[in-house]
PDB file of N, CA and C in Angstrom:
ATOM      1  N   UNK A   1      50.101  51.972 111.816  1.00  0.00           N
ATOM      2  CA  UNK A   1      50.662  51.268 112.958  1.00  0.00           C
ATOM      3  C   UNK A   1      50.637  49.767 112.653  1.00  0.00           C
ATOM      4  N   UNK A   2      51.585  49.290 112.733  1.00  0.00           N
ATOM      5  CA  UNK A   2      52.112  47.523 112.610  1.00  0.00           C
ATOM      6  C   UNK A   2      51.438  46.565 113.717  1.00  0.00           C
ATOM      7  N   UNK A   3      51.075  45.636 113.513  1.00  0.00           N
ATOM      8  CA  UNK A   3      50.551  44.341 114.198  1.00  0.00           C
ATOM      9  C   UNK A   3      51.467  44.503 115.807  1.00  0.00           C
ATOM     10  N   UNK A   4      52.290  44.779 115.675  1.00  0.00           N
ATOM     11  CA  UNK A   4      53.371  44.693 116.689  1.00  0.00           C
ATOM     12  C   UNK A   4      52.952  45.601 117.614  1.00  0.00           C
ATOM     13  N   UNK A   5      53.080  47.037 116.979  1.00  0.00           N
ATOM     14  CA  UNK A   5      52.811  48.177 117.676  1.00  0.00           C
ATOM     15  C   UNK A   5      51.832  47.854 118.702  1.00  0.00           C
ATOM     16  N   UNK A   6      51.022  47.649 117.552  1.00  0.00           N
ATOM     17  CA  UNK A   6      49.207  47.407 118.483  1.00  0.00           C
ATOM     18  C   UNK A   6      49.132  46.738 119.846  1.00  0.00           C
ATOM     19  N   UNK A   7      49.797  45.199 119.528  1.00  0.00           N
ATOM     20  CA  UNK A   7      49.043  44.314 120.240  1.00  0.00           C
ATOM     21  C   UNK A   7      50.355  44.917 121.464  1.00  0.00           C
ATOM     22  N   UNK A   8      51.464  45.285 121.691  1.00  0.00           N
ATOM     23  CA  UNK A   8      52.280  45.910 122.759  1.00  0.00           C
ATOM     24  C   UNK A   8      51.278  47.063 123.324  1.00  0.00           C
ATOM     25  N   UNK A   9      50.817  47.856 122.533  1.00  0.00           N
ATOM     26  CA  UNK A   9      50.030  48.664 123.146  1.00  0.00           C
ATOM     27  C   UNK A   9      48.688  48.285 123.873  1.00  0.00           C
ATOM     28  N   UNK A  10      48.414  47.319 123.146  1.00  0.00           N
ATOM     29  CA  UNK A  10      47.667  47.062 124.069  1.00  0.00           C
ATOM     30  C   UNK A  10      47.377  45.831 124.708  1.00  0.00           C
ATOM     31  N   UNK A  11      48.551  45.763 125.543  1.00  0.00           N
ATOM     32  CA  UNK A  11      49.460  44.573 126.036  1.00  0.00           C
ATOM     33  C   UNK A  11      49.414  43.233 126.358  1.00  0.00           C
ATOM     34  N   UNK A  12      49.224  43.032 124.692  1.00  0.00           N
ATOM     35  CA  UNK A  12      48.538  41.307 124.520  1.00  0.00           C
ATOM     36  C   UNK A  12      50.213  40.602 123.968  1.00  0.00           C
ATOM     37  N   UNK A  13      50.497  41.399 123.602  1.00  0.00           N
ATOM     38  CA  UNK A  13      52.339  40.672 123.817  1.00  0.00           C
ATOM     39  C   UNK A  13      53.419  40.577 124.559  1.00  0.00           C
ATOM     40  N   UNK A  14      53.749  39.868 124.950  1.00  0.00           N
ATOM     41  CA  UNK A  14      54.761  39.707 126.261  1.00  0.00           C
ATOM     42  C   UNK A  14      55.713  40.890 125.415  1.00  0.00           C
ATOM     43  N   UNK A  15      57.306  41.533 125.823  1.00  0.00           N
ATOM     44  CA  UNK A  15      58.091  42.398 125.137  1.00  0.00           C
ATOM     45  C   UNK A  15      58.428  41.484 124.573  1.00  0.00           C
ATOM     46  N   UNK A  16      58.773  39.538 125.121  1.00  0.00           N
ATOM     47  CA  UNK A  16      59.585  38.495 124.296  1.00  0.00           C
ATOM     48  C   UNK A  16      58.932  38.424 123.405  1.00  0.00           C
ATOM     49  N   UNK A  17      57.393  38.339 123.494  1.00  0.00           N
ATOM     50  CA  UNK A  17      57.082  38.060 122.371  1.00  0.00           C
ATOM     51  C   UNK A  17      56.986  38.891 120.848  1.00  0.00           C
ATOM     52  N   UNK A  18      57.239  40.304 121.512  1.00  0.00           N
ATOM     53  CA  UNK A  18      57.304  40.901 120.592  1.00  0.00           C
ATOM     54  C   UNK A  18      58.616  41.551 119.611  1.00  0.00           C
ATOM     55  N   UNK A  19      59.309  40.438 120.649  1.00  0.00           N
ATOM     56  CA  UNK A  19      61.088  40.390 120.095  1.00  0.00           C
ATOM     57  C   UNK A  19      60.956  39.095 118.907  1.00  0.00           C
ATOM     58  N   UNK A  20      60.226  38.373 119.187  1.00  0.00           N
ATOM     59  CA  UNK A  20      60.573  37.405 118.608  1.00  0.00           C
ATOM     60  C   UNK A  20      59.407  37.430 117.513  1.00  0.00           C
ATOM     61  N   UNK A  21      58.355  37.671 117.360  1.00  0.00           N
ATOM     62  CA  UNK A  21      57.125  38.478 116.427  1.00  0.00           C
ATOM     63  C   UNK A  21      58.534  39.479 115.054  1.00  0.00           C
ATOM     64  N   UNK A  22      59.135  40.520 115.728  1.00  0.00           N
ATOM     65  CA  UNK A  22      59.710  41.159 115.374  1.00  0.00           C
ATOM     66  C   UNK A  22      60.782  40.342 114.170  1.00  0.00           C
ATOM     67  N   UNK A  23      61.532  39.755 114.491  1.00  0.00           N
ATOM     68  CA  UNK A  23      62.180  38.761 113.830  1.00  0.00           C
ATOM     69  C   UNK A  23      61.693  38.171 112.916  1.00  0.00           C
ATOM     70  N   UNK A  24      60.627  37.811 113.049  1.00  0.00           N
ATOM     71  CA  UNK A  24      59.615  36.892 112.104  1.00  0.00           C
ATOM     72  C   UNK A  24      59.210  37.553 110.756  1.00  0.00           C
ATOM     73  N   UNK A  25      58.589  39.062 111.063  1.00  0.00           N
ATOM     74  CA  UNK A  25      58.197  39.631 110.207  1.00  0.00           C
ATOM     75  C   UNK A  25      59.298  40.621 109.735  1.00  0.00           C
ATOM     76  N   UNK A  26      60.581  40.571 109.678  1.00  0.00           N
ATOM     77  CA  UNK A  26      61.544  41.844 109.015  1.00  0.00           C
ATOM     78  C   UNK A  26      61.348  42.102 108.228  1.00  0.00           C
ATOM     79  N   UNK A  27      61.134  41.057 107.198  1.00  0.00           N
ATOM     80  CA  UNK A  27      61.117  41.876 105.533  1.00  0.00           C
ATOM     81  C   UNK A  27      60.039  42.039 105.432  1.00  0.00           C
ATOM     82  N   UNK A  28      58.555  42.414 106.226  1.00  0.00           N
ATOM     83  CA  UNK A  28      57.592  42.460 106.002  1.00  0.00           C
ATOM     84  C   UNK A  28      57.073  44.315 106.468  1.00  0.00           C
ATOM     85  N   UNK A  29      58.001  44.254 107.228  1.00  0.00           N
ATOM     86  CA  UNK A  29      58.030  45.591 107.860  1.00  0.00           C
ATOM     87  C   UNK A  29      58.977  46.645 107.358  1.00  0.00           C
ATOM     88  N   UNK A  30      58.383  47.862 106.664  1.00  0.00           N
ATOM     89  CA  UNK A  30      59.683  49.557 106.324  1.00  0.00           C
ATOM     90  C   UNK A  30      60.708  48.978 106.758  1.00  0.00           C
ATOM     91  N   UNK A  31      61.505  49.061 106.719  1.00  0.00           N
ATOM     92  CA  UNK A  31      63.044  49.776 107.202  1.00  0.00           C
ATOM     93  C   UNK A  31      63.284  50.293 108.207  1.00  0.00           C
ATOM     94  N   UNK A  32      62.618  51.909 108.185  1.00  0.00           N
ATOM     95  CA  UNK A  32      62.646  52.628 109.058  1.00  0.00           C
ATOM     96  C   UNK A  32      61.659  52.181 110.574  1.00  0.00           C
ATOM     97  N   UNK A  33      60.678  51.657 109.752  1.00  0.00           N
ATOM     98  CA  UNK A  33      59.824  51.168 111.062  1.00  0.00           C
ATOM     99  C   UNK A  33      60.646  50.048 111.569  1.00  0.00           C
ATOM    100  N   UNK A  34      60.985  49.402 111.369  1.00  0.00           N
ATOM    101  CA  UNK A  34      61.843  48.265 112.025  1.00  0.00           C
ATOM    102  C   UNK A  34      62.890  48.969 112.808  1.00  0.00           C
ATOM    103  N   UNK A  35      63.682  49.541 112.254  1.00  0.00           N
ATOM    104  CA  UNK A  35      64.723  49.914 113.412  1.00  0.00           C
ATOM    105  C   UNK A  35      64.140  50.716 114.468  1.00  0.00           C
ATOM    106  N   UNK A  36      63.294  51.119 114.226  1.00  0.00           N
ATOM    107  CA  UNK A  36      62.428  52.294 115.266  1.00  0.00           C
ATOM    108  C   UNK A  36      61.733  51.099 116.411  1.00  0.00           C
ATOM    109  N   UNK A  37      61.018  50.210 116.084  1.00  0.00           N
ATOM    110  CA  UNK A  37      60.326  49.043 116.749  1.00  0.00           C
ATOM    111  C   UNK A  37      61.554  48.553 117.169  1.00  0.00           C
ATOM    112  N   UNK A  38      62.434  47.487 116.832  1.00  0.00           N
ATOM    113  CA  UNK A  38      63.580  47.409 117.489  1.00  0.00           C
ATOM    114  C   UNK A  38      64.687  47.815 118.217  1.00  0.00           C
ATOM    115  N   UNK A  39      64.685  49.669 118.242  1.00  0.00           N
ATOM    116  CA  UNK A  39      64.921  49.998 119.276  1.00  0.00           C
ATOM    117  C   UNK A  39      64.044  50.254 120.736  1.00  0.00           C
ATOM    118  N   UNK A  40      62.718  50.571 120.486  1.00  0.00           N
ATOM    119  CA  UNK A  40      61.854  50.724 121.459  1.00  0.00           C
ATOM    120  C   UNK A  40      61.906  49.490 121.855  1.00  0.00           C
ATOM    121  N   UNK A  41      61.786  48.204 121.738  1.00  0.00           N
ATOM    122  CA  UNK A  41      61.340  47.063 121.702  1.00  0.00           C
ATOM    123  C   UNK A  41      62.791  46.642 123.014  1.00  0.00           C
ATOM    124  N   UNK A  42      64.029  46.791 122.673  1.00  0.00           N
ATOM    125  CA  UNK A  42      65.309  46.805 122.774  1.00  0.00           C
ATOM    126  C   UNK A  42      65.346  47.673 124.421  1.00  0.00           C
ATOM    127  N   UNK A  43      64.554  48.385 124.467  1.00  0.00           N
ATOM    128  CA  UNK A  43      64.401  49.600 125.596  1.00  0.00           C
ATOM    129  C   UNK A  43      63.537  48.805 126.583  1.00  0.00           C
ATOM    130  N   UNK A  44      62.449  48.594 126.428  1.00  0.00           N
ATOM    131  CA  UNK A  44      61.463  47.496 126.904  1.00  0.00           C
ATOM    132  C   UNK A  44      61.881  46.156 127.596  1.00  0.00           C
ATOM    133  N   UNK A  45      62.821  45.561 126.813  1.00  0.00           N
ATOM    134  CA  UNK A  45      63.562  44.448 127.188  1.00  0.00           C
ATOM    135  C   UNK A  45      64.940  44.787 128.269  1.00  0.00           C
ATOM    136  N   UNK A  46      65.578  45.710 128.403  1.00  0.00           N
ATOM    137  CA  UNK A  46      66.555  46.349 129.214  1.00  0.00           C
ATOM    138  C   UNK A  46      65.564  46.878 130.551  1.00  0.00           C
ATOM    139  N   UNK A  47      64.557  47.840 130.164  1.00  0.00           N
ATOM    140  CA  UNK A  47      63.767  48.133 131.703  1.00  0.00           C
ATOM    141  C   UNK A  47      63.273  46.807 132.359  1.00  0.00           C
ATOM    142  N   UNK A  48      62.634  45.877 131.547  1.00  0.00           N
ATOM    143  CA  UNK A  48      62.427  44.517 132.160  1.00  0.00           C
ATOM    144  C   UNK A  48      63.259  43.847 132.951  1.00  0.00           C
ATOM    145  N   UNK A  49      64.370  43.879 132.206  1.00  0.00           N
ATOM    146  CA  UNK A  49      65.608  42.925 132.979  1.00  0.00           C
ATOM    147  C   UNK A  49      65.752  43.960 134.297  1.00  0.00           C
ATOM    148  N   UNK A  50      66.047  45.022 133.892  1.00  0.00           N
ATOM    149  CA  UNK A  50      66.596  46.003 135.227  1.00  0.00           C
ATOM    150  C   UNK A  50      65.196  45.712 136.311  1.00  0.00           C
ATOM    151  N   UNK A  51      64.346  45.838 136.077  1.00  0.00           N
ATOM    152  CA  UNK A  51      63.255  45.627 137.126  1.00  0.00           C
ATOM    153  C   UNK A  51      63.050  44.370 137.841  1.00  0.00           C
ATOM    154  N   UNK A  52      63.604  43.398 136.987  1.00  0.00           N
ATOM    155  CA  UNK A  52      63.290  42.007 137.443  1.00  0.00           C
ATOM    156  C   UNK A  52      64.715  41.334 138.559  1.00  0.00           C
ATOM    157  N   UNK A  53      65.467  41.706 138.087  1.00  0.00           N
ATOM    158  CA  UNK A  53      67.088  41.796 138.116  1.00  0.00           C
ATOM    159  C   UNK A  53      67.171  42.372 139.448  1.00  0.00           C
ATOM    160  N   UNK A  54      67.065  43.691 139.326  1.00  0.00           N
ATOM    161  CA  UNK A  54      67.405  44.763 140.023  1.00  0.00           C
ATOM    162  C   UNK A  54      66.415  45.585 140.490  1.00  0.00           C
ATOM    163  N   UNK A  55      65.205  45.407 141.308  1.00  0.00           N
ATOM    164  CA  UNK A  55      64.465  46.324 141.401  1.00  0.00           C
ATOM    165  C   UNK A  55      64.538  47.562 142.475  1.00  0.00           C
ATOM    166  N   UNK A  56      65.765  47.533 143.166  1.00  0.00           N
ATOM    167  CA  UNK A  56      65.836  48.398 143.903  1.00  0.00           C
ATOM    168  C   UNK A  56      66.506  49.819 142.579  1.00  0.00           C
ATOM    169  N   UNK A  57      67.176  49.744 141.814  1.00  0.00           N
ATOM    170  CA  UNK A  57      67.625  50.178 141.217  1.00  0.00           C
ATOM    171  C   UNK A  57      66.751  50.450 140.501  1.00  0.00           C
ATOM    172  N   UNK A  58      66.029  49.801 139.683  1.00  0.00           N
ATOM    173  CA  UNK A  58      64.560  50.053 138.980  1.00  0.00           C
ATOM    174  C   UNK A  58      64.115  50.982 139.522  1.00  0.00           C
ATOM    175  N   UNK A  59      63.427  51.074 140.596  1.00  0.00           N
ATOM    176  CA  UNK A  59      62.350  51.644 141.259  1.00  0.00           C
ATOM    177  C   UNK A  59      63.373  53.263 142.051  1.00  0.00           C
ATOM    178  N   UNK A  60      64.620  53.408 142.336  1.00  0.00           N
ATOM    179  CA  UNK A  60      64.888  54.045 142.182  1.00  0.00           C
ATOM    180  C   UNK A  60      64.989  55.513 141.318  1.00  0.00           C
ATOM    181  N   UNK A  61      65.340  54.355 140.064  1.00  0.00           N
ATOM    182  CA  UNK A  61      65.748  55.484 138.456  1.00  0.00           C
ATOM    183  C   UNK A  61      64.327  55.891 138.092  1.00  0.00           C
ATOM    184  N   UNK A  62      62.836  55.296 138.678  1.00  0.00           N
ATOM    185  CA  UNK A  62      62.030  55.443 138.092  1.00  0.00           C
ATOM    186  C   UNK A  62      61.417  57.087 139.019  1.00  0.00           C
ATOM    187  N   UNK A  63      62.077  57.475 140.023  1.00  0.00           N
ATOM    188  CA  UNK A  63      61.654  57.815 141.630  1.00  0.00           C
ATOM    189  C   UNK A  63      62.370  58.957 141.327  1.00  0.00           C
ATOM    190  N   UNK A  64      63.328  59.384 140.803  1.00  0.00           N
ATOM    191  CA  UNK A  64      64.333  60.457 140.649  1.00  0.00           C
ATOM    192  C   UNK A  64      63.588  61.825 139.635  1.00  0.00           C
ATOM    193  N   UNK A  65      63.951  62.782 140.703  1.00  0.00           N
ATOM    194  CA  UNK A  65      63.345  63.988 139.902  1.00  0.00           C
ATOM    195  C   UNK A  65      64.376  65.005 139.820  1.00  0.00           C
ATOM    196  N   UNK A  66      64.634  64.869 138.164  1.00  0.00           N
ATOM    197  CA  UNK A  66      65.389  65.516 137.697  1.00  0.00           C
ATOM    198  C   UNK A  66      65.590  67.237 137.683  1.00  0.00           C
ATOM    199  N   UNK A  67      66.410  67.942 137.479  1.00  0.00           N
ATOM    200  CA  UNK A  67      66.226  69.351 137.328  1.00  0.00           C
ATOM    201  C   UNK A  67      65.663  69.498 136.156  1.00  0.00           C
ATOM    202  N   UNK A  68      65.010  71.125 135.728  1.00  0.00           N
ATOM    203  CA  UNK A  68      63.817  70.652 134.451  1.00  0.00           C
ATOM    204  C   UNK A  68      64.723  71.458 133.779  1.00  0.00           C
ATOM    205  N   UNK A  69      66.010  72.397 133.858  1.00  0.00           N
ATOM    206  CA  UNK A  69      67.023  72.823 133.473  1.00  0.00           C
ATOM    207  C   UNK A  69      67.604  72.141 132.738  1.00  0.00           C
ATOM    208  N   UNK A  70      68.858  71.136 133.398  1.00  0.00           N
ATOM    209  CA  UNK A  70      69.901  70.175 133.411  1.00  0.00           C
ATOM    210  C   UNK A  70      69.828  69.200 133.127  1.00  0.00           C
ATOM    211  N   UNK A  71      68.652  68.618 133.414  1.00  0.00           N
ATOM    212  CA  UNK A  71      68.518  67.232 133.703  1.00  0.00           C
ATOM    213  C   UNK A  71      69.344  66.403 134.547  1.00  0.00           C
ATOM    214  N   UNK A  72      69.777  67.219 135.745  1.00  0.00           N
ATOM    215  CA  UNK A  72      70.487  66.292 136.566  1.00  0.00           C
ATOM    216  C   UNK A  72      70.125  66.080 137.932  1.00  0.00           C
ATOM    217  N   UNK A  73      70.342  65.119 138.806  1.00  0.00           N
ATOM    218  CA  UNK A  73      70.014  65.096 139.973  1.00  0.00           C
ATOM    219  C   UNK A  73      71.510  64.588 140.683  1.00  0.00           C
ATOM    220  N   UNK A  74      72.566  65.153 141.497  1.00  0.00           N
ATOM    221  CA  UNK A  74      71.626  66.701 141.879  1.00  0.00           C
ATOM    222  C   UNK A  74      71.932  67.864 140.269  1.00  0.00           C
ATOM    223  N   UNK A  75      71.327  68.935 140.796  1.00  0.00           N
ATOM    224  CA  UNK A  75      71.072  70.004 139.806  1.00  0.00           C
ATOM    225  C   UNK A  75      72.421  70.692 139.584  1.00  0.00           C
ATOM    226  N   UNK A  76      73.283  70.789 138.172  1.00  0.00           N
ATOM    227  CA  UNK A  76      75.111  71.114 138.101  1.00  0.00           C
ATOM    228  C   UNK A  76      74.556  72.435 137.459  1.00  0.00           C
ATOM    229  N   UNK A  77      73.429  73.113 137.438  1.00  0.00           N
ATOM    230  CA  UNK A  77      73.260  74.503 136.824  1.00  0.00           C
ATOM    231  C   UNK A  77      72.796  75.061 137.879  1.00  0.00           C
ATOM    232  N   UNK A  78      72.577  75.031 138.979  1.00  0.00           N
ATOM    233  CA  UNK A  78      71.825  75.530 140.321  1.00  0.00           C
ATOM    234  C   UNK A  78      70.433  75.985 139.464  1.00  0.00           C
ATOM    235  N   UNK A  79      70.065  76.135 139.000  1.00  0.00           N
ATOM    236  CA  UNK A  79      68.534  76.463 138.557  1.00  0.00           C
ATOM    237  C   UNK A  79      68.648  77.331 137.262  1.00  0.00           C
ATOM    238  N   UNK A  80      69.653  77.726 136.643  1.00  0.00           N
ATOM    239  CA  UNK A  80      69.861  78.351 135.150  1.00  0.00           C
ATOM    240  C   UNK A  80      70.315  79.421 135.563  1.00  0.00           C
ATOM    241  N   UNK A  81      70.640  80.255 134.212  1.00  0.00           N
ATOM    242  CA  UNK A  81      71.286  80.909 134.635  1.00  0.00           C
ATOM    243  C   UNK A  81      70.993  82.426 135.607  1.00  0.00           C
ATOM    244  N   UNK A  82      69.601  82.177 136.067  1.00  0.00           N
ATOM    245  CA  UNK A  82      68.884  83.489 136.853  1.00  0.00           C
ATOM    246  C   UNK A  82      68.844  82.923 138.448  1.00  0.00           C
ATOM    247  N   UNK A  83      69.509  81.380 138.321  1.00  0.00           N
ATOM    248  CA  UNK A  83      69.112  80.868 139.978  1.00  0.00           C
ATOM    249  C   UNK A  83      70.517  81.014 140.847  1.00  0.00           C
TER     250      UNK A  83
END
């Protein structure tokens, strides 16, 4: 696990800061781990904005219980195919 990982986990980095941490160290970091950190990272920064932005909407999408089928709300399989 990367410097990055860590200190997000255990949330001694703002997400900015760990956008901008991120940047710093590219060629220091896999490949694969980088795009993986930069998409999570990327995810982090979008729920932020939406929460800060928009928290009725936030707190909504967070509130929604999906079908465990479909994944939809409302439910487009009525409950599979035995419901």
């Amino acid at each position: 696990m990367c410097i990055i990982c860590i200190d997000l986990e255990k949330e001694r980095l703002t997400v900015q800061e760990a956008w901008r941490n991120l940047g710093e160290m590219k060629n220091s970091i896999e490949p694969d781990h980088y795009e993986e950190l930069k998409d999570e990272i990327s995810k982090l920064l979008i729920d932020e904005y939406v929460k800060n932005v928009y928290p009725y909407v936030y707190e909504m999408h967070n509130t929604i219980e999906l079908c465990e089928t479909c994944q939809c709300d409302p439910c487009d399989c009525h409950g599979g195919p035995n419901g």
